[in-house]
N, C-alpha and C. Protein backbone atom coordinates (compact mmCIF):
# COMPACT_ATOMS: atom_id res chain seq x y z
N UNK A 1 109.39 87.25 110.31
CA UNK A 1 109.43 87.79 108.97
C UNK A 1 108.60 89.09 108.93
N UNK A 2 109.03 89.98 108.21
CA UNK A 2 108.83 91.45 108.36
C UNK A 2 107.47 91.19 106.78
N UNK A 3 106.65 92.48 106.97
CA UNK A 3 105.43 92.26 106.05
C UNK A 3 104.78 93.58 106.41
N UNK A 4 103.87 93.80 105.42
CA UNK A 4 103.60 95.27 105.09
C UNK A 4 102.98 95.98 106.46
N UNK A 5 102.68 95.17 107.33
CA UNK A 5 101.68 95.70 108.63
C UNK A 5 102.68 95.87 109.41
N UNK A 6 103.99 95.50 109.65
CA UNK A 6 104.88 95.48 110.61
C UNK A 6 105.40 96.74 110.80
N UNK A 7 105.24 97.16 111.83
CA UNK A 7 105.63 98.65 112.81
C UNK A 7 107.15 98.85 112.37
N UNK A 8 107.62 100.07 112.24
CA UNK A 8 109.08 99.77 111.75
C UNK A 8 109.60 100.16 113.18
N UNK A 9 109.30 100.26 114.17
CA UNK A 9 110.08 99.84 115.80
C UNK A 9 109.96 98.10 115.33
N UNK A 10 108.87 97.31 115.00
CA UNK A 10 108.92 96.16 115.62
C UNK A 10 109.85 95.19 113.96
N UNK A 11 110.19 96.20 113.11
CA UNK A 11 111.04 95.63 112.07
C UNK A 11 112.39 95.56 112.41
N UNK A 12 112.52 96.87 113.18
CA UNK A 12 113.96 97.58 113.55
C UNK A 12 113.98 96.42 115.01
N UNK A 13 113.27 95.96 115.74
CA UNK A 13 113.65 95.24 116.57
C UNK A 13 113.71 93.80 116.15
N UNK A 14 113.38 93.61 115.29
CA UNK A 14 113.33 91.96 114.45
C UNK A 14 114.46 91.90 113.72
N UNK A 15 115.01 93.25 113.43
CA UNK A 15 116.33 93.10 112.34
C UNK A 15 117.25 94.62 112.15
N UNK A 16 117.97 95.13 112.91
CA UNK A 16 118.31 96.37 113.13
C UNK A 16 119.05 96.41 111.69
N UNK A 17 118.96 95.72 110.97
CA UNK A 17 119.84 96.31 109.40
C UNK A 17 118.22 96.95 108.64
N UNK A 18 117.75 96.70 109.11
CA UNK A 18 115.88 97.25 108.61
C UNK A 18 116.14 98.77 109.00
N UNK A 19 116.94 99.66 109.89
CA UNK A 19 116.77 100.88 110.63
C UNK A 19 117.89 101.15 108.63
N UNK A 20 119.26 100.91 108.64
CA UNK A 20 119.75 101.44 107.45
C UNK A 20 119.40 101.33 106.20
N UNK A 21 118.27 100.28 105.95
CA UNK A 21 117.47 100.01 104.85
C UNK A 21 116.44 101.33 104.41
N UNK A 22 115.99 101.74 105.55
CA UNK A 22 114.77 102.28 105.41
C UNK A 22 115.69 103.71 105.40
N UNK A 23 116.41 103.92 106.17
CA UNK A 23 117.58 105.22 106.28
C UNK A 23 117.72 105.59 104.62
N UNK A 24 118.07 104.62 103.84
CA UNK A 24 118.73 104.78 102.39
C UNK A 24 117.48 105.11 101.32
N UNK A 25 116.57 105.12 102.00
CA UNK A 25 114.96 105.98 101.58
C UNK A 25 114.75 107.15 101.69
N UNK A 26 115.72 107.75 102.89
CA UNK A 26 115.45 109.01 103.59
C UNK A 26 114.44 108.72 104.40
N UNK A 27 113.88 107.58 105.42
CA UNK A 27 112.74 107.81 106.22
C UNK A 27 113.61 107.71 107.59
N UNK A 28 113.52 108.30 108.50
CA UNK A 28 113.75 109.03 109.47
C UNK A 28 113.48 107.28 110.42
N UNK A 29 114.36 106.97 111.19
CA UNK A 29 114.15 106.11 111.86
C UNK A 29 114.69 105.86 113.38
N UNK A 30 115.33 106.76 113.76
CA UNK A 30 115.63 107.04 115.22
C UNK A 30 115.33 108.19 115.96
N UNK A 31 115.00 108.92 115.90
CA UNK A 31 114.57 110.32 116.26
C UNK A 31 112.89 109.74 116.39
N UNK A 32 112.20 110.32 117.24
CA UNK A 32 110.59 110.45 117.68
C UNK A 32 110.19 111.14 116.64
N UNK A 33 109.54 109.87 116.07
CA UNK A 33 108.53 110.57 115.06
C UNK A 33 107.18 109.92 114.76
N UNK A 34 106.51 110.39 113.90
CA UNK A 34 105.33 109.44 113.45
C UNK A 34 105.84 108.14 112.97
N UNK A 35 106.44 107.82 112.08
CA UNK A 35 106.96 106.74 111.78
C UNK A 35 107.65 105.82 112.36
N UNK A 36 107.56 105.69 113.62
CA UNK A 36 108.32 104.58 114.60
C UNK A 36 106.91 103.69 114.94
N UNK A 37 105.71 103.78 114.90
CA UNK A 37 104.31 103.03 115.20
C UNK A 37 103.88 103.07 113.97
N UNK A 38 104.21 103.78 112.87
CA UNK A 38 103.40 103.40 111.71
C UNK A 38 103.84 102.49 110.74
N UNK A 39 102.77 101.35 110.04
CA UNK A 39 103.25 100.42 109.77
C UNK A 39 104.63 100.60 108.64
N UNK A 40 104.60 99.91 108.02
CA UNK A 40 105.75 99.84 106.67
C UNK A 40 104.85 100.24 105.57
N UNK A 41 103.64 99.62 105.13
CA UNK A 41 102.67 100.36 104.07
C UNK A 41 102.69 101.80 104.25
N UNK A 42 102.18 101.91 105.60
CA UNK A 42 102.06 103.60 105.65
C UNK A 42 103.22 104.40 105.75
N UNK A 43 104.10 103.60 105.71
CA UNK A 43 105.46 104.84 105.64
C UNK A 43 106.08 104.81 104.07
N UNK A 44 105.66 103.74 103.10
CA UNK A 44 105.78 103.82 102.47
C UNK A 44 105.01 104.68 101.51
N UNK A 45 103.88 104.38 101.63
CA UNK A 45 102.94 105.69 100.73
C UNK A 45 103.08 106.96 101.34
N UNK A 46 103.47 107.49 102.77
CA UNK A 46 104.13 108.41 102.58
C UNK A 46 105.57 109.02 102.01
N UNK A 47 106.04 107.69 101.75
CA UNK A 47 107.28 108.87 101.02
C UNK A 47 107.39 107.94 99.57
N UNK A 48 106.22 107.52 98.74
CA UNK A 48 106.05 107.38 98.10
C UNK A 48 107.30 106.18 97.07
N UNK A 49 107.65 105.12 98.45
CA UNK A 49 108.21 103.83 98.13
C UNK A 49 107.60 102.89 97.58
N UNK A 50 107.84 102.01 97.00
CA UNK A 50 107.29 100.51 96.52
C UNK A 50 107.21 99.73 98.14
N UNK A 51 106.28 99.53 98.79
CA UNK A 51 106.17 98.76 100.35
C UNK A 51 107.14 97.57 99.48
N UNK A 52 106.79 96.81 98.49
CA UNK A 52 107.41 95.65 98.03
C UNK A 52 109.25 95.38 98.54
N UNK A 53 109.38 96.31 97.81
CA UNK A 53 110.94 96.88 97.85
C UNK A 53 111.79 96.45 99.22
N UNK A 54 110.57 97.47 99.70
CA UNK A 54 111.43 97.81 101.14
C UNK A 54 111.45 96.26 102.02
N UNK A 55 109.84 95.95 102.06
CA UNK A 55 109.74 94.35 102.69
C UNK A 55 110.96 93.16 102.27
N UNK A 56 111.05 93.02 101.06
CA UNK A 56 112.11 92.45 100.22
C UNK A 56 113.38 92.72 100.57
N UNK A 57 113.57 93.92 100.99
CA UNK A 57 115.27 94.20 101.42
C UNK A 57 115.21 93.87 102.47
N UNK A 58 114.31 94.40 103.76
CA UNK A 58 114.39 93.81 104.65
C UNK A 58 114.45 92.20 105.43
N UNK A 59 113.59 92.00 104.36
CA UNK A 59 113.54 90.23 104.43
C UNK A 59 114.65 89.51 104.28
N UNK A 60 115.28 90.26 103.52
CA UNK A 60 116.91 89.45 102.47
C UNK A 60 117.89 89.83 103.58
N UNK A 61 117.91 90.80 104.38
CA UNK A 61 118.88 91.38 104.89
C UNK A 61 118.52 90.05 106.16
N UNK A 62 117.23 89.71 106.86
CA UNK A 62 116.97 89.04 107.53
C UNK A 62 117.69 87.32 107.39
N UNK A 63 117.38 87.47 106.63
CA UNK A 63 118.35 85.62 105.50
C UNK A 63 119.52 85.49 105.59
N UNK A 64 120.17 86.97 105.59
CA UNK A 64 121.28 87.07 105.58
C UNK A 64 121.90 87.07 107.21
N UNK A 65 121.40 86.76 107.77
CA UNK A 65 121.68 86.72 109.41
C UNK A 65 121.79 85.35 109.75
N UNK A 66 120.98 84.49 108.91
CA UNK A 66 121.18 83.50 109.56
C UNK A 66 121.94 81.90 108.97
């Protein structure tokens, strides 16, 4: 289960629908960047998301897998 500390490499490897989630934010998720080691909080206060949101979609999208 994905949560505000989780690396978005190690979200995107726990749940690759997490890479188009975060895409539909505009945060950059395949290309080398800062944001492939930084957690989900911190990518969220940088582009000024609800962390809630994003954890929540990702989580649901996760539910939805199985």
């Amino acid at each position: 289960m994905v949560d505000k500390y989780t690396s978005l490499c190690d979200a995107i490897a726990e749940n690759p629908i997490a890479a188009d989630i975060l895409m539909s934010y505009g945060i950059a998720t395949y290309d080398i960047t800062e944001n492939q080691f930084s957690s989900l909080e911190e990518i969220s206060i940088r582009y000024g998301i609800d962390i809630n949101s994003i954890v929540n979609q990702i989580n649901s999208g996760l539910a939805n897998l199985y």
